[in-house]
Protein backbone atom coordinates (compact mmCIF):
# COMPACT_ATOMS: atom_id res chain seq x y z
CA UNK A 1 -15.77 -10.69 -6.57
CA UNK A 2 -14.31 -7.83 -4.49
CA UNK A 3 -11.05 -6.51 -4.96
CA UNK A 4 -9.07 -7.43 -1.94
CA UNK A 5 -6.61 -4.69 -0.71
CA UNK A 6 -4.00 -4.48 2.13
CA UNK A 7 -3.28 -1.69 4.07
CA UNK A 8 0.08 -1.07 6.18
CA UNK A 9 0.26 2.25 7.92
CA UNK A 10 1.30 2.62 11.68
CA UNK A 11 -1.32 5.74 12.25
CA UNK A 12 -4.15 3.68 13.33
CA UNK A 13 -6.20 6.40 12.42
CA UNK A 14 -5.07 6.44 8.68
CA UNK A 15 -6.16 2.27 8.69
CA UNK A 16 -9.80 3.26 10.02
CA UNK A 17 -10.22 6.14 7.72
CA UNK A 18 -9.28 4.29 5.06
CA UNK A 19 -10.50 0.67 5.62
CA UNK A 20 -14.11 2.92 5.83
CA UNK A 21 -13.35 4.75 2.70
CA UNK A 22 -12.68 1.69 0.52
CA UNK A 23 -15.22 -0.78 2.10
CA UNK A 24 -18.30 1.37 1.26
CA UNK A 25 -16.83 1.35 -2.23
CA UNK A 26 -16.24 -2.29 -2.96
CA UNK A 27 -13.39 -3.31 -1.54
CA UNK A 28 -12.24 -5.89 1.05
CA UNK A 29 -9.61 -4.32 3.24
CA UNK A 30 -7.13 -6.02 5.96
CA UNK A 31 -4.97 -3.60 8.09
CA UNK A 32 -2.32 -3.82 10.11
CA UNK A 33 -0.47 -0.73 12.31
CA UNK A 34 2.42 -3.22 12.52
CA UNK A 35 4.43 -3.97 9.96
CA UNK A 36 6.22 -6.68 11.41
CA UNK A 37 2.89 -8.31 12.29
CA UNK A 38 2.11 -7.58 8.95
CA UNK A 39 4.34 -9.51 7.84
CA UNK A 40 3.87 -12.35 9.48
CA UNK A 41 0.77 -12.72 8.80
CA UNK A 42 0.28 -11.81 4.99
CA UNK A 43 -0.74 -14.33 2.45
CA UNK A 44 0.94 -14.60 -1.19
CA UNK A 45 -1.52 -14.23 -4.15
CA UNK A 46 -4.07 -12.85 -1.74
CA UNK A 47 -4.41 -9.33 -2.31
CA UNK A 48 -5.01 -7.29 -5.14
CA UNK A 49 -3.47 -4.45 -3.82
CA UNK A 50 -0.70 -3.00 -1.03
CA UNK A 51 -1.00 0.02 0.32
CA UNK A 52 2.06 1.15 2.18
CA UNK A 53 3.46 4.13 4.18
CA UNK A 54 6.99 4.76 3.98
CA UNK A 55 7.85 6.20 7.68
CA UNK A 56 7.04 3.27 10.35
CA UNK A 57 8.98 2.24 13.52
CA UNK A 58 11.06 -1.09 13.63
CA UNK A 59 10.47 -1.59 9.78
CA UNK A 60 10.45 1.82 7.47
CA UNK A 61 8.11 0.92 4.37
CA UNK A 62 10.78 0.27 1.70
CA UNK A 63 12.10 -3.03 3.86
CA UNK A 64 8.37 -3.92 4.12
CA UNK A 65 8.38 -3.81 0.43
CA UNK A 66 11.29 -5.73 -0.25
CA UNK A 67 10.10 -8.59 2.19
CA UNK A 68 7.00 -8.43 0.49
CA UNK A 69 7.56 -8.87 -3.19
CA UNK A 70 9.92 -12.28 -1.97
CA UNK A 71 6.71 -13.38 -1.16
CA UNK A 72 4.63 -12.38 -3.66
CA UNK A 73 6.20 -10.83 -6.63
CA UNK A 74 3.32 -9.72 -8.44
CA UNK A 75 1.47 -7.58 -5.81
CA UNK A 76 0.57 -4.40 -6.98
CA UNK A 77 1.48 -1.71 -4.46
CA UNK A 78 1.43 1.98 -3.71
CA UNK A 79 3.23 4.14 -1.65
CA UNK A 80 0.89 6.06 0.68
CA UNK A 81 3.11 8.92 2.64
CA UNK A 82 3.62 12.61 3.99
CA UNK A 83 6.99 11.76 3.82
CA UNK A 84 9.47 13.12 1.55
CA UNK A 85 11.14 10.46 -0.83
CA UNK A 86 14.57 10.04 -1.05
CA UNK A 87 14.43 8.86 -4.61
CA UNK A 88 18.31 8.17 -5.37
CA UNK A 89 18.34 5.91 -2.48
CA UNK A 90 15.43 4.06 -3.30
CA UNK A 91 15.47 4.31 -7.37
CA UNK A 92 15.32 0.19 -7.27
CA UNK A 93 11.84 0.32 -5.54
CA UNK A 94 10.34 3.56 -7.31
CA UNK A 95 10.82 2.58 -10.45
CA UNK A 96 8.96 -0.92 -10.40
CA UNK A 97 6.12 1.01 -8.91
CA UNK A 98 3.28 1.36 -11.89
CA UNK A 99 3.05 5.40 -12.97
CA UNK A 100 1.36 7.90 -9.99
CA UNK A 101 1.22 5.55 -7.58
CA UNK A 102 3.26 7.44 -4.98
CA UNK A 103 0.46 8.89 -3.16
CA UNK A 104 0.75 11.99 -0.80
CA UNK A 105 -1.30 12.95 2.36
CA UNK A 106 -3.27 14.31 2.65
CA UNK A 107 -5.43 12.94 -0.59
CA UNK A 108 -8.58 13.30 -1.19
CA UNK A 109 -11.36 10.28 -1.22
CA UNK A 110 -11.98 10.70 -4.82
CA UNK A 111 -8.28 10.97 -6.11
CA UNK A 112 -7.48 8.22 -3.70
CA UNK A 113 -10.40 6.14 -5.20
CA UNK A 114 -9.14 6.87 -8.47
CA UNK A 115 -5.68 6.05 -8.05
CA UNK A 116 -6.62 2.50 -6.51
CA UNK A 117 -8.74 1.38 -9.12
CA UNK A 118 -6.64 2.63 -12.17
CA UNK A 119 -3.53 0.43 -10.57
CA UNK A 120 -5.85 -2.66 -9.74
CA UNK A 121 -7.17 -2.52 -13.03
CA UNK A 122 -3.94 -2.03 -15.29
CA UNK A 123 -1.64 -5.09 -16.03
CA UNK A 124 2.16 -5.02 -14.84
């Protein structure tokens, strides 16, 4: 069974380039450009895997991910972003994230593939 991943970025771009870049490797993707929409929509238990950008209009990233884990407190999720981090502010969230899974654009396909399946696969 396919790992089923979720992607949240408001660049519809970034949701194309990636939905492509995952599906042709095994992966079933949803993506939204709307994180409110997003969020009304998502399903707990679901996914295997969020993939989140940080800078979004009407919700930034972090409040996405706090909404999120009320739902579903065991999703696995990283932080895609060109962004810089303001990591005192947001210590709470950083720090339940699993180890490199802050990932900066640009990345490439293959550290990108890498990164996804070595947080699916580990146990948090």
């Amino acid at each position: 069974m396919s790992k089923r991943i979720l992607i949240v970025d408001d660049e519809a771009d970034i949701n194309i380039v990636l939905r492509e870049i995952l599906e042709s490797n095994g992966f079933t993707v949803d993506s939204f450009d709307n994180p409110r929409y997003a969020l009304e929509n998502f399903i707990p238990h679901f996914y295997d895997l969020l993939i989140l950008d940080i800078k979004m209009p009407e919700m930034n990233g972090f409040s996405f991910y706090r909404e999120i884990k009320k739902l579903d407190e065991k999703i696995k999720v990283c932080i895609l972003t060109a962004a810089k981090i303001n990591y005192r502010e947001y210590s709470d969230i950083l720090s339940s994230l699993p180890d490199n899974c802050i990932i900066l654009k640009p990345v490439t396909n293959e550290d990108l593939l890498r990164i996804i399946n070595k947080v699916i696969h580990c146990d948090l």
